[in-house]
N, C-alpha and C. Protein backbone atom coordinates (compact mmCIF):
# COMPACT_ATOMS: atom_id res chain seq x y z
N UNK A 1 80.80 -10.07 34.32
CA UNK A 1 79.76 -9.11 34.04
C UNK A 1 79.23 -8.54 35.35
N UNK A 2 79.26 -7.50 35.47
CA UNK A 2 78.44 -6.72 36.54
C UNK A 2 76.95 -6.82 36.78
N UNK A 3 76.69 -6.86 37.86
CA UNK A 3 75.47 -7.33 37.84
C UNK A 3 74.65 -5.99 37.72
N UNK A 4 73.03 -5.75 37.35
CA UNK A 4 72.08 -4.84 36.84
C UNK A 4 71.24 -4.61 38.02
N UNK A 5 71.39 -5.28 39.14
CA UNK A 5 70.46 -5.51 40.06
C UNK A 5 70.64 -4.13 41.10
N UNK A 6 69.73 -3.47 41.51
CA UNK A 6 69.41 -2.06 42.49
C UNK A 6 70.48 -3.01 43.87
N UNK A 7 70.10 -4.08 44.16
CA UNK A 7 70.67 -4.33 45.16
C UNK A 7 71.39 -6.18 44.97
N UNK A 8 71.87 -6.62 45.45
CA UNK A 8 73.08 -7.56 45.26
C UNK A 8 72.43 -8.72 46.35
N UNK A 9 71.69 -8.10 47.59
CA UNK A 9 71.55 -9.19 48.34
C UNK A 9 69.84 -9.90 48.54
N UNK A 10 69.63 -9.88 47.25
CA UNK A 10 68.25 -10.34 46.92
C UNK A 10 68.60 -11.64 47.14
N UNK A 11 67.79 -12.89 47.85
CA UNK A 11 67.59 -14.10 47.27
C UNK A 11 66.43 -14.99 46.77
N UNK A 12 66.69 -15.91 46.50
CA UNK A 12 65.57 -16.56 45.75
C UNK A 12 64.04 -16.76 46.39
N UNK A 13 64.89 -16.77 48.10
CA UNK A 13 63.89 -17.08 48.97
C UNK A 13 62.97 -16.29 49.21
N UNK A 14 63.51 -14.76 48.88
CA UNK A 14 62.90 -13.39 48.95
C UNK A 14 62.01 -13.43 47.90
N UNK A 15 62.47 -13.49 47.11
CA UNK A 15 61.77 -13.47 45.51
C UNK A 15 60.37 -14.35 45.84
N UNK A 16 60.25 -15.16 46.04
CA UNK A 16 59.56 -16.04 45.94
C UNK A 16 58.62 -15.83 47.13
N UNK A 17 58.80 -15.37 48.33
CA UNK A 17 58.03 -14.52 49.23
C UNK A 17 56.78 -13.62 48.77
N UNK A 18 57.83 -13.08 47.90
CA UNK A 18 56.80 -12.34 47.17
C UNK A 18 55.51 -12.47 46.48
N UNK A 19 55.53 -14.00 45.92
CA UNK A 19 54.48 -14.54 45.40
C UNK A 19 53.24 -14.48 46.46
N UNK A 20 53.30 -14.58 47.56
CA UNK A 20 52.40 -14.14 48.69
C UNK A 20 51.02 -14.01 48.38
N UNK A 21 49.69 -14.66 48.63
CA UNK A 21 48.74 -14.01 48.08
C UNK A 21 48.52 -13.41 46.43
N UNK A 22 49.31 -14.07 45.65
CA UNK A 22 49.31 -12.96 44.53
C UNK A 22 49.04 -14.86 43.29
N UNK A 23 48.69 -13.99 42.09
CA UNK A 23 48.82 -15.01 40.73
C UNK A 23 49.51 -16.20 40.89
N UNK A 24 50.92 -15.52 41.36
CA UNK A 24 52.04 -16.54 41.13
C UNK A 24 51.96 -17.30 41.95
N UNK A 25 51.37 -16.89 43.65
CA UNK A 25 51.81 -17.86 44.11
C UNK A 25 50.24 -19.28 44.16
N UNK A 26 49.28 -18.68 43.01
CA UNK A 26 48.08 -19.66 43.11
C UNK A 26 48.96 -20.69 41.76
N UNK A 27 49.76 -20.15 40.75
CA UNK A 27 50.16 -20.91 39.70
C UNK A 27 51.43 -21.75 40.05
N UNK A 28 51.81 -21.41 41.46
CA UNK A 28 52.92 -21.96 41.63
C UNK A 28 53.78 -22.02 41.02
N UNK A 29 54.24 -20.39 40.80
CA UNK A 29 55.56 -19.55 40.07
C UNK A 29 56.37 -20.12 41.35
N UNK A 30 57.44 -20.26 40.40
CA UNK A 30 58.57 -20.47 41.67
C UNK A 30 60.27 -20.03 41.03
N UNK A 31 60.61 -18.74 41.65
CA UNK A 31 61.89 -18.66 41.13
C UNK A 31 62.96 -19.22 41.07
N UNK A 32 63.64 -19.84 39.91
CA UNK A 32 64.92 -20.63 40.17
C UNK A 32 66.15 -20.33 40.02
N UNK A 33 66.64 -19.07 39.85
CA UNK A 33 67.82 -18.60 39.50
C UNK A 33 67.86 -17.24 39.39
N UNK A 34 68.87 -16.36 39.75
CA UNK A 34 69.05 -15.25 39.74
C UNK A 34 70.75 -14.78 39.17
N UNK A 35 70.73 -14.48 38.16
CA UNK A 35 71.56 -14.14 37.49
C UNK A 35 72.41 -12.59 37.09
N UNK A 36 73.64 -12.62 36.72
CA UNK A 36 74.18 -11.30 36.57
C UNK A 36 73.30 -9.70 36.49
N UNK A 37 72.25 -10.90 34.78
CA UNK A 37 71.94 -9.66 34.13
C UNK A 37 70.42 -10.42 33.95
N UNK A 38 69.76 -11.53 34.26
CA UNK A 38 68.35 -12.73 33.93
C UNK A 38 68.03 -13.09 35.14
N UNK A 39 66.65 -13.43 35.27
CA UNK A 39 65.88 -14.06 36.44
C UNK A 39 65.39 -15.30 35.73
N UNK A 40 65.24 -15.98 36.31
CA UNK A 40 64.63 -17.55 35.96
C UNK A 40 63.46 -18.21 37.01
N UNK A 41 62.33 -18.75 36.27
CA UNK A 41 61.24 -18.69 37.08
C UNK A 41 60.46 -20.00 36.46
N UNK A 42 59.95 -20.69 37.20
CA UNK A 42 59.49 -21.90 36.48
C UNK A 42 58.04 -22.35 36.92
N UNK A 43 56.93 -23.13 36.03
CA UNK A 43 55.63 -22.81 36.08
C UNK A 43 55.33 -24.22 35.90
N UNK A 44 54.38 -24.78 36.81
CA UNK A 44 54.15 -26.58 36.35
C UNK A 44 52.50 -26.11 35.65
N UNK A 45 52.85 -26.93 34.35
CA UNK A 45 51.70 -27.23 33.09
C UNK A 45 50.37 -28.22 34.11
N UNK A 46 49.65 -27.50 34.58
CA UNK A 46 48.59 -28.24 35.15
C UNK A 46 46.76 -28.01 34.83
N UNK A 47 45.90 -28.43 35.88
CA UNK A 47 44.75 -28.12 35.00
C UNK A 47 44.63 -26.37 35.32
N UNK A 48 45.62 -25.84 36.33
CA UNK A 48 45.53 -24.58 36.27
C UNK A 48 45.46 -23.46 35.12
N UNK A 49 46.57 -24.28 34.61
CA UNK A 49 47.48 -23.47 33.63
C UNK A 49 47.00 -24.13 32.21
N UNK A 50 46.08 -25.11 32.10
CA UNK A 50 46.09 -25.18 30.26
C UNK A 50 44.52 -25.18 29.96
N UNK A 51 44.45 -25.29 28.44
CA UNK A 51 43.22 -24.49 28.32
C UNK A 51 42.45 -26.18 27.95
N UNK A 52 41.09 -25.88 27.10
CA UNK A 52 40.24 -27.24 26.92
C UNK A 52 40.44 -28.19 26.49
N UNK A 53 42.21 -27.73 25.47
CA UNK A 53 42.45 -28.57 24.81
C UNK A 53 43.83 -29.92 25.56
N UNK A 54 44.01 -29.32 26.98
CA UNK A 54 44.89 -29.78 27.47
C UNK A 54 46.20 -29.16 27.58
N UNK A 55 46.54 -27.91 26.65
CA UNK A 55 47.92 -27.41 26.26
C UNK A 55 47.23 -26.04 27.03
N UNK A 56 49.53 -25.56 27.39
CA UNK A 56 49.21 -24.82 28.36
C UNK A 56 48.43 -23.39 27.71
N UNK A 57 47.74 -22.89 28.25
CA UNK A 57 46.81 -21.78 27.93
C UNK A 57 48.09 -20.66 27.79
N UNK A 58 47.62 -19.62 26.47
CA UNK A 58 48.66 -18.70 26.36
C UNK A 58 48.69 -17.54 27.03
N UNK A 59 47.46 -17.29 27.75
CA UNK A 59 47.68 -16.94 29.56
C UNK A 59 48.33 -16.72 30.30
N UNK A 60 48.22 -17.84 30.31
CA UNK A 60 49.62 -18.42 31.49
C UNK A 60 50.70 -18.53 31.20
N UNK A 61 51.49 -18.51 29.88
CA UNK A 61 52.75 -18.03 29.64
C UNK A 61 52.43 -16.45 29.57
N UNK A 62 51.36 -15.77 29.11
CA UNK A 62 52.07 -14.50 29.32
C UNK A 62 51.95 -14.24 30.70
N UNK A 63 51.32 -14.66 31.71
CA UNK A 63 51.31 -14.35 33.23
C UNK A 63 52.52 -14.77 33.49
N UNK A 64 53.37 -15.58 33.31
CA UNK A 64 54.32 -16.24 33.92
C UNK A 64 56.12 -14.97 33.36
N UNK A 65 55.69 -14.76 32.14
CA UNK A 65 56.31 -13.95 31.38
C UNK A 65 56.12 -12.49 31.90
N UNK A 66 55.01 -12.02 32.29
CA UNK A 66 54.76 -11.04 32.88
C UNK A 66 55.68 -10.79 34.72
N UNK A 67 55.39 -11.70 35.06
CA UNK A 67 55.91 -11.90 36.64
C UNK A 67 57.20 -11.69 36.56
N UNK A 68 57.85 -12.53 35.43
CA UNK A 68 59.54 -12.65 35.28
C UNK A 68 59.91 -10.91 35.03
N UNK A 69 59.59 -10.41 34.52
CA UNK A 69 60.00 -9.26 33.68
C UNK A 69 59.68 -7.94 34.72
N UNK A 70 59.02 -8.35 35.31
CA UNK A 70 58.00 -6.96 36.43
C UNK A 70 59.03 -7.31 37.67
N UNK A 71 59.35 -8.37 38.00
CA UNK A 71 59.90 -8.81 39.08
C UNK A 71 61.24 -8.09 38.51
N UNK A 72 61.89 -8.33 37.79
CA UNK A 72 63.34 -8.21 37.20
C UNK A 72 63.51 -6.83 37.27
N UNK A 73 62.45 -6.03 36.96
CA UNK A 73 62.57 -4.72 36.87
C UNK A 73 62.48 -3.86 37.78
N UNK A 74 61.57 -4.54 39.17
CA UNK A 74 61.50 -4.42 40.13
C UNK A 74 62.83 -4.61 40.64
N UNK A 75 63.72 -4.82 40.59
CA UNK A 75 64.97 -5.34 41.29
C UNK A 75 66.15 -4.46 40.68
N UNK A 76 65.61 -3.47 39.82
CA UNK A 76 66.54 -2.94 39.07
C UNK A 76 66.23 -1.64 39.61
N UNK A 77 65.35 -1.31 40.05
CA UNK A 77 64.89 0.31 40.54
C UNK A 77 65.01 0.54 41.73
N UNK A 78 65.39 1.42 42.53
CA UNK A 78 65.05 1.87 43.66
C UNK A 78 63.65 1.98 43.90
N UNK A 79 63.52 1.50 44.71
CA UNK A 79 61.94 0.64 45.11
C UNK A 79 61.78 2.22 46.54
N UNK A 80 62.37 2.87 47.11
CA UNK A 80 62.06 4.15 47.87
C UNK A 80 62.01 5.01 46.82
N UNK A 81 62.07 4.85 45.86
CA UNK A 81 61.70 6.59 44.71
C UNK A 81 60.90 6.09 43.68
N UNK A 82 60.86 4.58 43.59
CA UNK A 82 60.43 4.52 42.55
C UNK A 82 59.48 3.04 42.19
N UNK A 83 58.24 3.01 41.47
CA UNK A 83 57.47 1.80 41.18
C UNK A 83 57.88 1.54 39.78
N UNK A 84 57.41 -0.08 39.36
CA UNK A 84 57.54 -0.10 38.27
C UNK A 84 55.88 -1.01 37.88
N UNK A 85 55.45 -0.80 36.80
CA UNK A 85 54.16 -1.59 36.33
C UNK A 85 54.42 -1.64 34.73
N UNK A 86 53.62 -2.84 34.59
CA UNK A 86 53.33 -3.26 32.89
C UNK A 86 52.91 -2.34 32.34
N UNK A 87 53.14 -2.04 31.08
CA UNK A 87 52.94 -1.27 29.92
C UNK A 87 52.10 -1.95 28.44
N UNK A 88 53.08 -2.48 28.59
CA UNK A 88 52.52 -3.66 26.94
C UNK A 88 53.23 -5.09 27.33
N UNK A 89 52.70 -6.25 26.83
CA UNK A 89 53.19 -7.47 26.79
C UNK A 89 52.60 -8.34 25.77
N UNK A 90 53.96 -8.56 24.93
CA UNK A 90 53.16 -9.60 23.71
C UNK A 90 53.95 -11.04 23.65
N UNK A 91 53.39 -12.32 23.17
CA UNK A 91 53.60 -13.22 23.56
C UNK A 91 53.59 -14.14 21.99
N UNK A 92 54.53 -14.75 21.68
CA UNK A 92 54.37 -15.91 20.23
C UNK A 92 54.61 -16.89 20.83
N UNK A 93 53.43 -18.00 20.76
CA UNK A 93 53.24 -19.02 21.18
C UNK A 93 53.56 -20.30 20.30
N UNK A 94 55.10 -20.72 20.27
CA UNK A 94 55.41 -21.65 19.31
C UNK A 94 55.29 -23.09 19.16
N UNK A 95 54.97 -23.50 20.59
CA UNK A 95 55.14 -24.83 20.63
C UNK A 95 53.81 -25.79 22.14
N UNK A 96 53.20 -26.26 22.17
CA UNK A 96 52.34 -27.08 22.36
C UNK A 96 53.04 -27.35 23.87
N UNK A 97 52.61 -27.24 25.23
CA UNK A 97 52.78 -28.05 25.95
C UNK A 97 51.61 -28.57 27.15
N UNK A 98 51.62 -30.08 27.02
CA UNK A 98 50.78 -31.03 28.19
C UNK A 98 50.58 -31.29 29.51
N UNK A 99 52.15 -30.96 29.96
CA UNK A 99 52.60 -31.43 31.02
C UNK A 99 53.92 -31.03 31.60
N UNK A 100 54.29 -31.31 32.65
CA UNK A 100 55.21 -31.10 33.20
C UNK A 100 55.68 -29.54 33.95
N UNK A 101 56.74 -29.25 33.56
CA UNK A 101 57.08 -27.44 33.88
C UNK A 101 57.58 -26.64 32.53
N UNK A 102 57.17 -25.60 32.87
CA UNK A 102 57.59 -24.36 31.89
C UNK A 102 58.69 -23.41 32.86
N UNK A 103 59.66 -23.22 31.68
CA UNK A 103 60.72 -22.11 32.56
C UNK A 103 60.88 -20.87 31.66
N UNK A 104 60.95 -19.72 32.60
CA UNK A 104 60.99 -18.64 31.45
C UNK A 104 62.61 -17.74 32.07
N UNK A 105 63.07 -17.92 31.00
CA UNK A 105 64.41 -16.18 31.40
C UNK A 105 64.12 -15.25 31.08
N UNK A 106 63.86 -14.43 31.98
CA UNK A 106 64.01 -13.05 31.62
C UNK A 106 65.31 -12.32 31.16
N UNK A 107 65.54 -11.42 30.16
CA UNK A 107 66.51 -10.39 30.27
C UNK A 107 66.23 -9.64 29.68
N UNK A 108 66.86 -8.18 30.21
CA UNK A 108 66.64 -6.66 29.43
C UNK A 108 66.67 -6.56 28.23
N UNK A 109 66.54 -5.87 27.62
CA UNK A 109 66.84 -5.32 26.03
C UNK A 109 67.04 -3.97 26.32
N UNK A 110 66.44 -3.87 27.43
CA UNK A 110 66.64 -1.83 27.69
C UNK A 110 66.29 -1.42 29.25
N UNK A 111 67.20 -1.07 29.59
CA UNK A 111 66.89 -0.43 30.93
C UNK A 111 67.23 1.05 30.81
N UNK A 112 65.91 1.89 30.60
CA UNK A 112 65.87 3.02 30.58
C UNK A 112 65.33 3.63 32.40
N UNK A 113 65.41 5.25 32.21
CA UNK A 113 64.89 6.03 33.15
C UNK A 113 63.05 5.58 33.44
N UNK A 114 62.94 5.85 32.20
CA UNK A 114 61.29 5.96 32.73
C UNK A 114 60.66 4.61 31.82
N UNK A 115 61.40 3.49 31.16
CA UNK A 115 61.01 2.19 30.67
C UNK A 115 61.82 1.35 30.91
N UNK A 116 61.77 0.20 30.94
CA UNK A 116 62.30 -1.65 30.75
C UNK A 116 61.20 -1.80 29.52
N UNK A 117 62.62 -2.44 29.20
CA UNK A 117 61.85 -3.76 27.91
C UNK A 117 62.68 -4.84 28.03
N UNK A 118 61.59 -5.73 28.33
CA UNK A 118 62.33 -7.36 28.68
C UNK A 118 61.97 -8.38 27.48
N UNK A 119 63.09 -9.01 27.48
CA UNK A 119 62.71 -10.12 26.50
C UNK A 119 62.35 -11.69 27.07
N UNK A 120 61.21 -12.44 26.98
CA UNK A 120 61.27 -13.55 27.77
C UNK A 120 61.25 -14.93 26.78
N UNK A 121 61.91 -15.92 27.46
CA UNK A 121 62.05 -16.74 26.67
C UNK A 121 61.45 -18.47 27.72
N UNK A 122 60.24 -18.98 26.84
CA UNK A 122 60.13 -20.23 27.85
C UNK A 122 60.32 -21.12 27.35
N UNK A 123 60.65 -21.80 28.10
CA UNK A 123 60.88 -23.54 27.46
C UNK A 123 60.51 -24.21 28.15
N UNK A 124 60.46 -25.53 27.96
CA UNK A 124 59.44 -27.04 28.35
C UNK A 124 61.08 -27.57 28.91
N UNK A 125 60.12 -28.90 29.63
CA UNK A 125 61.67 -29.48 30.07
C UNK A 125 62.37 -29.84 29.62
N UNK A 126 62.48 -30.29 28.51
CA UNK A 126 63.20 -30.61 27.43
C UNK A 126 64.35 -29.49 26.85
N UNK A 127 63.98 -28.74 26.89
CA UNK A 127 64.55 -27.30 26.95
C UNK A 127 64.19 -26.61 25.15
N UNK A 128 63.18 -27.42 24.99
CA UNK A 128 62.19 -26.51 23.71
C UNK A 128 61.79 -25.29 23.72
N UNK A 129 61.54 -24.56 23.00
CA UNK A 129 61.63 -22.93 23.04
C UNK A 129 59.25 -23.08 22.59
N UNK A 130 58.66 -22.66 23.68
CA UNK A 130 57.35 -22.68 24.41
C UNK A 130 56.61 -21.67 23.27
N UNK A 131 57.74 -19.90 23.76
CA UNK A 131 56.84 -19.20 23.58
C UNK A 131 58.29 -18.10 23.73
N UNK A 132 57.38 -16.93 23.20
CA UNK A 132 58.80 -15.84 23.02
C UNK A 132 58.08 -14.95 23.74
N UNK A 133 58.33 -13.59 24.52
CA UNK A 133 57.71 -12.86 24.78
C UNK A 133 58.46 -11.43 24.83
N UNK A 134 57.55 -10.08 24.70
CA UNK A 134 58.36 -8.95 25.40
C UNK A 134 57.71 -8.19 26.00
N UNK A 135 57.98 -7.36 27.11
CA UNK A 135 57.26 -6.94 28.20
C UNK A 135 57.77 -5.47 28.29
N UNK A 136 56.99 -4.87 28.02
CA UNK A 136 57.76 -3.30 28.52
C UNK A 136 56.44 -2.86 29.60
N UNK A 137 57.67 -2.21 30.61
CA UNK A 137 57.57 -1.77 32.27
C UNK A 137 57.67 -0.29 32.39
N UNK A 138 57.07 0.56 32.74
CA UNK A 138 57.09 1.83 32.99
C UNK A 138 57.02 2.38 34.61
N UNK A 139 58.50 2.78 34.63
CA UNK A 139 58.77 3.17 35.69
C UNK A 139 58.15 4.93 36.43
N UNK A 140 57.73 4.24 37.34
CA UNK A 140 57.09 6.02 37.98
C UNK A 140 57.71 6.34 39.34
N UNK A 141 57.31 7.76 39.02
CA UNK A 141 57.89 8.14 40.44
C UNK A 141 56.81 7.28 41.85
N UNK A 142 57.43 7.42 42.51
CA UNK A 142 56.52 6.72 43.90
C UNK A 142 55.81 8.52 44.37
N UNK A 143 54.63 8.21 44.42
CA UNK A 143 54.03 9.41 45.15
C UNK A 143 53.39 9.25 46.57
């Protein structure tokens, strides 16, 4: 499979640079994989990240879901002509988690001119399905 990516010599280390000052890098997003056509990004369940009841806050999967999908899309555009930002993001929260890490994949459903729509998928370590998400990105010109 060909890869979707604007450029080929992204790495993880880059990616993750990025977290810099930003959400991800206070939640300790940390990217783990970079794939053909998916990004993979993983989130530890802490008192950061869950709500009163102990389970992770649905927040923080859509922040985490958000990052995967903005980042991904980011990597798909020419970044000299062009930005990309959130549009809509909705999130079904299926399953309960306490502890440990959350991992989410991103992948397209649509890579248009002037939209992305990403589909995200997280799971617990176990590799239980968290939370479903989809993210659409609207690409602009850079002014």
């Amino acid at each position: 499979m060909k890869a979707i990516w604007h450029s080929t010599d992204v790495s993880l280390d880059q990616l993750n640079e990025l977290s810099s000052n930003t959400m991800a890098e206070y939640l300790e997003m940390e990217f783990t994989e970079i794939g053909a056509d998916y990004l993979k990004i993983m989130m530890p369940v802490d008192k950061r990240t869950t709500q009163p009841y102990g389970l992770l806050h649905g927040g923080a999967s859509a922040a985490l879901a958000e990052t995967a999908g903005s980042v991904g899309s980011a990597l798909i555009i020419d970044q000299q002509k062009s930005i990309c930002v959130g549009m809509e993001i909705n999130a079904n929260h299926i399953r309960g988690v306490k502890s440990g890490y959350v991992h989410a994949t991103a992948r397209p459903l649509h890579i248009g001119a002037s939209s992305h729509v990403w589909d995200i998928r997280i799971t617990d370590d176990q590799h239980r399905l968290v939370c479903v998400s989809r993210l659409t990105v609207a690409i602009l010109a850079k002014k």
